[in-house]
PDB file of N, CA and C in Angstrom:
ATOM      1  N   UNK A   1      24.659 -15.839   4.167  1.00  0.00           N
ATOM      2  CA  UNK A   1      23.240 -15.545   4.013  1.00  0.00           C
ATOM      3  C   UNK A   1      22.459 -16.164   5.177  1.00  0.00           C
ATOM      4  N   UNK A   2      21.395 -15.485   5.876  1.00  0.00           N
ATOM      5  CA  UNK A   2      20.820 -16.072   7.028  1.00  0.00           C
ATOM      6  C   UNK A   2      19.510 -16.927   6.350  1.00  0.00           C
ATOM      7  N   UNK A   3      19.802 -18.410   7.096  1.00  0.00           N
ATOM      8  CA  UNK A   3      18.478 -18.843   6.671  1.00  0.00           C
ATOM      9  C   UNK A   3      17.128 -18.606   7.176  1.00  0.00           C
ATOM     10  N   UNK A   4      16.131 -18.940   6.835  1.00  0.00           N
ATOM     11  CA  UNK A   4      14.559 -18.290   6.545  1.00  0.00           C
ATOM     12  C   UNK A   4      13.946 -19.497   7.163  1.00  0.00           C
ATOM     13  N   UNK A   5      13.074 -19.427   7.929  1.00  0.00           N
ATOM     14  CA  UNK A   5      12.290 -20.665   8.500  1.00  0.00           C
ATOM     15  C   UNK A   5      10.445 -19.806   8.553  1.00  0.00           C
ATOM     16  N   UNK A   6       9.538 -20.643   8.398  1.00  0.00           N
ATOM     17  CA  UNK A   6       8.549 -20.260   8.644  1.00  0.00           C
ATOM     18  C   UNK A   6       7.975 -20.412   9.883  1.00  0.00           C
ATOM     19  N   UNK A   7       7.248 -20.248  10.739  1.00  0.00           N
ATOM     20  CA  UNK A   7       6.561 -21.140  12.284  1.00  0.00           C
ATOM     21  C   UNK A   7       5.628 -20.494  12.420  1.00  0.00           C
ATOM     22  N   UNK A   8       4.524 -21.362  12.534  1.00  0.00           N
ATOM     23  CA  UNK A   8       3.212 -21.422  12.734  1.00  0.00           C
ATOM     24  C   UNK A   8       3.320 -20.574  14.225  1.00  0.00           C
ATOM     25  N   UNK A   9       2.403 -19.219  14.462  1.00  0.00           N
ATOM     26  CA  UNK A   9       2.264 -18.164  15.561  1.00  0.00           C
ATOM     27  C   UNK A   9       2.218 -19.302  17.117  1.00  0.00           C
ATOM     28  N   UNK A  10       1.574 -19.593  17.011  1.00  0.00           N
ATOM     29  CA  UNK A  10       1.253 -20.521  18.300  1.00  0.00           C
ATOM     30  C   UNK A  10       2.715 -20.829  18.787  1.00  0.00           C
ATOM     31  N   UNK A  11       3.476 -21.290  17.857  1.00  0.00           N
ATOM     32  CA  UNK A  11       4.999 -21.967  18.480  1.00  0.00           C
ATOM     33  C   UNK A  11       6.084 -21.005  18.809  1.00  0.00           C
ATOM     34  N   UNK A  12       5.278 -20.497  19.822  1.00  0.00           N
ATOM     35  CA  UNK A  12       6.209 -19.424  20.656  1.00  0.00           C
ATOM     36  C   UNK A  12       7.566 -19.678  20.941  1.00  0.00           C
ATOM     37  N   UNK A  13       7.660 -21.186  21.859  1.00  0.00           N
ATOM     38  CA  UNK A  13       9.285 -21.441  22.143  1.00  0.00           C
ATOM     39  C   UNK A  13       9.778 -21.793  20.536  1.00  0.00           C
ATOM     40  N   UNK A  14       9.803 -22.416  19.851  1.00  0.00           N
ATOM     41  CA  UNK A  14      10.536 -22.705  18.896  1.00  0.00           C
ATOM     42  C   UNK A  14      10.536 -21.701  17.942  1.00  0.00           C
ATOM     43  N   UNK A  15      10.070 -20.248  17.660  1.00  0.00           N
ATOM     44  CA  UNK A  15      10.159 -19.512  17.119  1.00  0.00           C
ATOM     45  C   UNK A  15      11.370 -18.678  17.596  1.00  0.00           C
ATOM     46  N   UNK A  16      11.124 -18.562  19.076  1.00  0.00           N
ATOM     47  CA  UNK A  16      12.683 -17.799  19.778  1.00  0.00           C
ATOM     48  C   UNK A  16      13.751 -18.634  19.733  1.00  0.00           C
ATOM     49  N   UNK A  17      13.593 -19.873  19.951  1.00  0.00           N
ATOM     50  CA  UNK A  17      15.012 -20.787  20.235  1.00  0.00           C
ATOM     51  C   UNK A  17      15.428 -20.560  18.382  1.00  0.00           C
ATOM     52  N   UNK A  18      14.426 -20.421  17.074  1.00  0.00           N
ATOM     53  CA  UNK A  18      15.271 -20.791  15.946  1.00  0.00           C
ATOM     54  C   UNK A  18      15.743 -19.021  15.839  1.00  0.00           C
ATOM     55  N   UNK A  19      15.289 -18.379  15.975  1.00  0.00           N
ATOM     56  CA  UNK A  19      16.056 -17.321  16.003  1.00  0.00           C
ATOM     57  C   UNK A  19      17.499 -17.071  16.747  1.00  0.00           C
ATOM     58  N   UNK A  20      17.135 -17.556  17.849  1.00  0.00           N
ATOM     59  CA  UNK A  20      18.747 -17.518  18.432  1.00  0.00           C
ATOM     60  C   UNK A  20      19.544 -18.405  18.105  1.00  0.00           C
ATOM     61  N   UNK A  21      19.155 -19.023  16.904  1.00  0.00           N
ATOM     62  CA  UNK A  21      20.071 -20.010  16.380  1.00  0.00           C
ATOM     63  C   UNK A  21      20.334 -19.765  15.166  1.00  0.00           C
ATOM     64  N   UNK A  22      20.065 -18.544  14.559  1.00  0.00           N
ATOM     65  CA  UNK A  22      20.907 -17.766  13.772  1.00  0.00           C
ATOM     66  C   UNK A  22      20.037 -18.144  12.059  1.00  0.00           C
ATOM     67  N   UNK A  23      18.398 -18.045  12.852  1.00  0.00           N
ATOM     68  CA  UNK A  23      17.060 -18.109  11.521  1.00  0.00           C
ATOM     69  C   UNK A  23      16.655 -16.814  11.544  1.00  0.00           C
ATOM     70  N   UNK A  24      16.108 -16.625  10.600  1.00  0.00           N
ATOM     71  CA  UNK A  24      15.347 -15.113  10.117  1.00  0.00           C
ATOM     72  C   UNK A  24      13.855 -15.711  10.306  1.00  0.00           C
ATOM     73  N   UNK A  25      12.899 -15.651  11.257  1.00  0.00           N
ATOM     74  CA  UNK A  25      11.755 -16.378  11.191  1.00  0.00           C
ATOM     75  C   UNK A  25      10.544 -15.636  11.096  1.00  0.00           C
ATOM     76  N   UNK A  26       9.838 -16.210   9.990  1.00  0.00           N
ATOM     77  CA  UNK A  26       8.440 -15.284   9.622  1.00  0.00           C
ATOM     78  C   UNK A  26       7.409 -16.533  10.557  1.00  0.00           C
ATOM     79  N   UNK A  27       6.275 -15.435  10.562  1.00  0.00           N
ATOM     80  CA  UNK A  27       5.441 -16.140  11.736  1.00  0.00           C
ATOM     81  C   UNK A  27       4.323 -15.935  10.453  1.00  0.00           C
ATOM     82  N   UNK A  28       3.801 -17.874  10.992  1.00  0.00           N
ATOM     83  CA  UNK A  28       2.593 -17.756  10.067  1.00  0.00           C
ATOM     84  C   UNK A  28       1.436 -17.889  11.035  1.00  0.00           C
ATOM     85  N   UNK A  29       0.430 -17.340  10.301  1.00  0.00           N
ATOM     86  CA  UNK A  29      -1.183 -17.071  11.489  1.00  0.00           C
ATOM     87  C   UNK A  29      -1.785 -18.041  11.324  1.00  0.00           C
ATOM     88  N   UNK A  30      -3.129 -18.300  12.156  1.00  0.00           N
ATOM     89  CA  UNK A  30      -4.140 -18.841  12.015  1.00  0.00           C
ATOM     90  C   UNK A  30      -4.996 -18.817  10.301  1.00  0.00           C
ATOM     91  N   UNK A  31      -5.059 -17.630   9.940  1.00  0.00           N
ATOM     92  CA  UNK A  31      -5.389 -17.590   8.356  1.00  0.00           C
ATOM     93  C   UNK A  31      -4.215 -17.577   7.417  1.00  0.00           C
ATOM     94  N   UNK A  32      -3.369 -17.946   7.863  1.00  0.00           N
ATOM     95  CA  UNK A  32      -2.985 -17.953   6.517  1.00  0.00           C
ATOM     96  C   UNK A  32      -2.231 -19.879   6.181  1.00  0.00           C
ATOM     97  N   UNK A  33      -1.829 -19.800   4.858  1.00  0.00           N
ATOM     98  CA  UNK A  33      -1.722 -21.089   4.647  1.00  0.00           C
ATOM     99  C   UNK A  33      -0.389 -21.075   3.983  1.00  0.00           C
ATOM    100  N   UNK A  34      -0.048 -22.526   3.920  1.00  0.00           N
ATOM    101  CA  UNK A  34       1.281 -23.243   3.605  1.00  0.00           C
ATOM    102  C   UNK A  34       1.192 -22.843   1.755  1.00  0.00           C
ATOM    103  N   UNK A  35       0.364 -22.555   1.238  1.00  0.00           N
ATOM    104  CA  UNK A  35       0.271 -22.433  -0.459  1.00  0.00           C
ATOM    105  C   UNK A  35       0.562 -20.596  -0.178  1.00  0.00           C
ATOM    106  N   UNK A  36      -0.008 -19.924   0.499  1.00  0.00           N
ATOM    107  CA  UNK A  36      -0.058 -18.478   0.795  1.00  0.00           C
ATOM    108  C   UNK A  36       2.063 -18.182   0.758  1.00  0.00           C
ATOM    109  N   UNK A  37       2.527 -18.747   1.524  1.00  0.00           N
ATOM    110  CA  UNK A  37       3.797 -18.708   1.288  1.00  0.00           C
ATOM    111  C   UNK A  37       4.547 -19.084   0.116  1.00  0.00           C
ATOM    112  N   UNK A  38       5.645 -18.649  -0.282  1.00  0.00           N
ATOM    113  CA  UNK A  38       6.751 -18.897  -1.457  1.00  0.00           C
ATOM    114  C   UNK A  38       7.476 -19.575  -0.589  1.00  0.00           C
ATOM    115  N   UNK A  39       7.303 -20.531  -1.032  1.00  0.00           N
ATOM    116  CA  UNK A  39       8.196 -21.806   0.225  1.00  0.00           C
ATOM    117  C   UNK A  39       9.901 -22.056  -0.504  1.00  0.00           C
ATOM    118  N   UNK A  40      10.042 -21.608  -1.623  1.00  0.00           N
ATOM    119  CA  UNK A  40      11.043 -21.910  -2.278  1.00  0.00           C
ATOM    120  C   UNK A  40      12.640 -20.705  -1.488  1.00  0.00           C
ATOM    121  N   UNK A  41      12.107 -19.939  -0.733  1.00  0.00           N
ATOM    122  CA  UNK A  41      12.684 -18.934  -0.288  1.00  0.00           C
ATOM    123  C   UNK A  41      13.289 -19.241   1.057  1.00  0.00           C
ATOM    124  N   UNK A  42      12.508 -20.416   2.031  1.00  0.00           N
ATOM    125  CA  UNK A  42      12.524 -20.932   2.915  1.00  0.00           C
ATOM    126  C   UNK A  42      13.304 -22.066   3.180  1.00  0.00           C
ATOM    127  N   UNK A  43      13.721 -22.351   4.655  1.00  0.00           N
ATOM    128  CA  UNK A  43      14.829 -23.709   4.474  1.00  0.00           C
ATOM    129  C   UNK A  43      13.951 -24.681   5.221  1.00  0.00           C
ATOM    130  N   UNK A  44      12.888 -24.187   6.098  1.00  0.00           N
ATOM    131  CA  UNK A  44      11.661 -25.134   6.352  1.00  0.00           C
ATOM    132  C   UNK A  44      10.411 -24.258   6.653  1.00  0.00           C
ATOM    133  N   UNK A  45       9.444 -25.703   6.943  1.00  0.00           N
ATOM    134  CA  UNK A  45       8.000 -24.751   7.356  1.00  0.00           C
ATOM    135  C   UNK A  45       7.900 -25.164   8.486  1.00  0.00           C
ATOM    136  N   UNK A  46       7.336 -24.877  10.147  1.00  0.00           N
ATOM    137  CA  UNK A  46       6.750 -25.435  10.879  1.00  0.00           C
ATOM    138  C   UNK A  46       5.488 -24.994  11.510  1.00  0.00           C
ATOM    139  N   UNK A  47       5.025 -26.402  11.755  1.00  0.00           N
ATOM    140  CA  UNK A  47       3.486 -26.255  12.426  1.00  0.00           C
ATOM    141  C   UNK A  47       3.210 -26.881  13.560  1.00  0.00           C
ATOM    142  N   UNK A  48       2.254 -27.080  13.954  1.00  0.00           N
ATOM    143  CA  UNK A  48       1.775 -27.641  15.237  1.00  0.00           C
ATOM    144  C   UNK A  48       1.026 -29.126  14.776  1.00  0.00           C
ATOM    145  N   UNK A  49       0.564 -29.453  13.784  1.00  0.00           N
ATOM    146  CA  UNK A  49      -0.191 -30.206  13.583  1.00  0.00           C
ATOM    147  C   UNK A  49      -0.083 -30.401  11.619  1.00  0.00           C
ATOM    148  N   UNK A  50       0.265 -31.058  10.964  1.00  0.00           N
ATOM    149  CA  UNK A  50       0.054 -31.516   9.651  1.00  0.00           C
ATOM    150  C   UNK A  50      -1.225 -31.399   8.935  1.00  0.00           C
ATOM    151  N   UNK A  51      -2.123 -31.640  10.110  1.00  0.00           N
ATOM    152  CA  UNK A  51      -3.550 -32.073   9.568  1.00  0.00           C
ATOM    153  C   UNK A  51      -4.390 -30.799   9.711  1.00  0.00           C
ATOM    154  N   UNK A  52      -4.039 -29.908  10.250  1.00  0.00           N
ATOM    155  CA  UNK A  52      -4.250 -28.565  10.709  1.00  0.00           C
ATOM    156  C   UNK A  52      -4.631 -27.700   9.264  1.00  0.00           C
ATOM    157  N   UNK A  53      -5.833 -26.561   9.389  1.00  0.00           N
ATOM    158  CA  UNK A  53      -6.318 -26.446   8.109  1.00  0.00           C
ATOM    159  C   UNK A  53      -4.839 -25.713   7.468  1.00  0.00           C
ATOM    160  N   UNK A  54      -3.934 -25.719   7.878  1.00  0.00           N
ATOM    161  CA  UNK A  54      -2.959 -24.458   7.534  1.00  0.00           C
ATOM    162  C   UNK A  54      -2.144 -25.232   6.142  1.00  0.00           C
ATOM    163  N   UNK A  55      -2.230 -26.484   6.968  1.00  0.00           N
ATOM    164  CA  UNK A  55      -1.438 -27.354   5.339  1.00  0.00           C
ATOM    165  C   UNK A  55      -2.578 -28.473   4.673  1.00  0.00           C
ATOM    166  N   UNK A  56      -2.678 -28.114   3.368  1.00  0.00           N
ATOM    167  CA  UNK A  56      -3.173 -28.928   2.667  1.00  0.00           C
ATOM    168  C   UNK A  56      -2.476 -30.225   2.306  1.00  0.00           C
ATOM    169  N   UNK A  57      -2.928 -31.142   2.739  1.00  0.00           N
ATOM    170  CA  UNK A  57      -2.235 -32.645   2.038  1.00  0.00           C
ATOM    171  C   UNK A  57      -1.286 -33.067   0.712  1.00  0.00           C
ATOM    172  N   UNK A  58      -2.031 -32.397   0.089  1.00  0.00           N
ATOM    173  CA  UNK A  58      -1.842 -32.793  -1.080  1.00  0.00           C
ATOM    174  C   UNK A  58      -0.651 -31.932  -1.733  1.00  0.00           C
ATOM    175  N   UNK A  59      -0.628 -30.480  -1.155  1.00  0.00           N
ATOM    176  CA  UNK A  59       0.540 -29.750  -1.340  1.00  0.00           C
ATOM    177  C   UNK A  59       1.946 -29.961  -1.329  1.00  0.00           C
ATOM    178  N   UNK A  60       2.566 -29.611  -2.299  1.00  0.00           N
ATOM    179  CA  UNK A  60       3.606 -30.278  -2.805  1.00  0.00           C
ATOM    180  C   UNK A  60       4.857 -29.209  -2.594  1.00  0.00           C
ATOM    181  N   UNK A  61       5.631 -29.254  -1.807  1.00  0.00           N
ATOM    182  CA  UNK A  61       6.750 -28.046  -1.357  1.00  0.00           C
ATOM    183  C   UNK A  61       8.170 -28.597  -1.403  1.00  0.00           C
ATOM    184  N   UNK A  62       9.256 -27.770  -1.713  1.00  0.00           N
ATOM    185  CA  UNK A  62      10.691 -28.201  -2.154  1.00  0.00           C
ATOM    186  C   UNK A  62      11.051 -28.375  -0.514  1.00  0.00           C
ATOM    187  N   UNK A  63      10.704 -27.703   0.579  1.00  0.00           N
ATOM    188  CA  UNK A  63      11.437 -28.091   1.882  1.00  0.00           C
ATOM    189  C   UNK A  63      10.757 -28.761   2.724  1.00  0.00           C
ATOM    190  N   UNK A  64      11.293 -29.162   3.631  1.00  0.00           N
ATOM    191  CA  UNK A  64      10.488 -29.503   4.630  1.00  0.00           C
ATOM    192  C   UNK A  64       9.451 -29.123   5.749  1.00  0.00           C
ATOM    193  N   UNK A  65       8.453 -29.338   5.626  1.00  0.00           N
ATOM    194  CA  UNK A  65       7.887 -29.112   6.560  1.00  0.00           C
ATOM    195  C   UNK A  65       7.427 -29.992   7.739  1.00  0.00           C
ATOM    196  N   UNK A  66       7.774 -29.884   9.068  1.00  0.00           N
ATOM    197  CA  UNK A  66       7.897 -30.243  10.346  1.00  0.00           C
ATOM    198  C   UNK A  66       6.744 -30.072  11.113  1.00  0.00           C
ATOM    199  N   UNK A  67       6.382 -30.940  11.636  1.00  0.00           N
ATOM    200  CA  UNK A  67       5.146 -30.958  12.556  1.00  0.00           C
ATOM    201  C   UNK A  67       5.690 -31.046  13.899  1.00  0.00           C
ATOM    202  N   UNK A  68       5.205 -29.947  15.085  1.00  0.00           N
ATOM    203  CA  UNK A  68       6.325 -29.780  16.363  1.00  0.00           C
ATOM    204  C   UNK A  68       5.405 -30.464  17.459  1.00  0.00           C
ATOM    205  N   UNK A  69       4.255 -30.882  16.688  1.00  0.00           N
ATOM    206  CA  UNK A  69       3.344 -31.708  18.224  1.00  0.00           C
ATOM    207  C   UNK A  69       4.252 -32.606  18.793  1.00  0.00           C
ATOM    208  N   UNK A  70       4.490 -32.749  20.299  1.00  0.00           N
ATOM    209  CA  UNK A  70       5.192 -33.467  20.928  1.00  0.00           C
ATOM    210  C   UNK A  70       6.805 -33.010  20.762  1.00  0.00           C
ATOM    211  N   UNK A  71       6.871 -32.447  20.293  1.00  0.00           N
ATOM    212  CA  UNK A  71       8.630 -31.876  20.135  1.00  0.00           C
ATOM    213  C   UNK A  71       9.454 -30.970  20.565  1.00  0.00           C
ATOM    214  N   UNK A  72      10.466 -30.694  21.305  1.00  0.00           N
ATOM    215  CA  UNK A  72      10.702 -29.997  21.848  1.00  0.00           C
ATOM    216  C   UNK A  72      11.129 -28.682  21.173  1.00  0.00           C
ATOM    217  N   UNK A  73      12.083 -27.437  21.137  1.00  0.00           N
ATOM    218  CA  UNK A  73      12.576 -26.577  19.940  1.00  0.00           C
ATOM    219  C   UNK A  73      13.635 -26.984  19.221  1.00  0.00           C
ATOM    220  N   UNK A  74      14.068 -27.904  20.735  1.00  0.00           N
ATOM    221  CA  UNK A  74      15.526 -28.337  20.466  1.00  0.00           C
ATOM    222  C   UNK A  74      15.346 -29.153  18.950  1.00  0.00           C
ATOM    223  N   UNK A  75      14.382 -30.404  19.528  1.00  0.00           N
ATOM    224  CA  UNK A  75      13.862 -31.467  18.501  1.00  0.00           C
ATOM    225  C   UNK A  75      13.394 -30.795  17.346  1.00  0.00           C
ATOM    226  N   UNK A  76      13.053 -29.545  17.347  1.00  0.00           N
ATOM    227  CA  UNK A  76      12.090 -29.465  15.948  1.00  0.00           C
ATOM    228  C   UNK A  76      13.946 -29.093  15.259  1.00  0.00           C
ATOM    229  N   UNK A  77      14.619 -28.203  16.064  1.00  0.00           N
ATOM    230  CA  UNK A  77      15.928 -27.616  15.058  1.00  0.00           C
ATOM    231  C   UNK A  77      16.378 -28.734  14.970  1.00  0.00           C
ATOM    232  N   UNK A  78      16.662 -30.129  15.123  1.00  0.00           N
ATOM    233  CA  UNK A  78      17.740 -31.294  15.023  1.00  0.00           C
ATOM    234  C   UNK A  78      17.040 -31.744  13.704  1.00  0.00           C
ATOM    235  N   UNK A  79      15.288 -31.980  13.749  1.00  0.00           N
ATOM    236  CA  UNK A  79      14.912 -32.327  12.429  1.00  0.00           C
ATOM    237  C   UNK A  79      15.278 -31.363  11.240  1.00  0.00           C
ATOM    238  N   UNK A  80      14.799 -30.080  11.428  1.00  0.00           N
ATOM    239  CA  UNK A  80      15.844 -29.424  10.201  1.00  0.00           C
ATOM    240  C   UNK A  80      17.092 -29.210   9.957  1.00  0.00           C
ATOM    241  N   UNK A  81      17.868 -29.364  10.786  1.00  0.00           N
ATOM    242  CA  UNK A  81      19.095 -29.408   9.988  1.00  0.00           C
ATOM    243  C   UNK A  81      19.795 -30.626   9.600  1.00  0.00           C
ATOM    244  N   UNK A  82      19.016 -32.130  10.292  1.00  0.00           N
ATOM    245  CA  UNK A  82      19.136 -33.065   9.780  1.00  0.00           C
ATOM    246  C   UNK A  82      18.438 -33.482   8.297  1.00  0.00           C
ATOM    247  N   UNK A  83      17.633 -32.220   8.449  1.00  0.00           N
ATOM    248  CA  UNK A  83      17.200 -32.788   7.063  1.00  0.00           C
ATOM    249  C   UNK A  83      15.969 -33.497   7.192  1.00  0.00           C
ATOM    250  N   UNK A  84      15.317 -34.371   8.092  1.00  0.00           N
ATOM    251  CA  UNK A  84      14.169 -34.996   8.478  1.00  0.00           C
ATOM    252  C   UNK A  84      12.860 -34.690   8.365  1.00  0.00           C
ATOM    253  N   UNK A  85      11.759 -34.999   7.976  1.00  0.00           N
ATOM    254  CA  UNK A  85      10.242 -34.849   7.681  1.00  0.00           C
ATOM    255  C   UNK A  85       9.622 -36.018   8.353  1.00  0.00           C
ATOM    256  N   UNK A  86       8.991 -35.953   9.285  1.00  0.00           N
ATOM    257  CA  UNK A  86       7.735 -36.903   9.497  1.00  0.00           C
ATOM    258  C   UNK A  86       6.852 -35.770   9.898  1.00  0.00           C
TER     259      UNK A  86
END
């Protein structure tokens, strides 16, 4: 089964690098939000920023979601498949 990753539109390189790394990746927009998704379907979320109106704080999700400020594609794929959240 191919896994499912979400990425915030802006994250152009890490949207191509997780695809060629064998993700099915839906692109999330400027309007839409981290509650707007069925995250349970997903093996992570990524964004550019945590604090960004796209994720609410307080929202409570079974995977991880990854913040790629400062990170490379490489770095954002090592945090998900390690498993990692900051």
């Amino acid at each position: 089964m191919k896994r499912k990753v979400v990425v915030e539109n802006t994250l152009k390189d890490v949207r191509n690098y997780l695809a060629n790394h064998g993700y099915d990746v839906r692109t999330m927009y400027q309007d839409d939000t981290v509650e707007d998704i069925v995250a349970d379907e997903y093996d992570a979320i990524v964004v550019t920023d945590l604090h960004s109106g796209n994720v609410d704080r307080k929202l409570k999700v079974k995977v991880p979601v990854i913040e790629a400020a400062g990170l490379t594609p490489g770095e954002v794929y090592q945090r998900m498949t390690a498993g990692q959240n900051r």
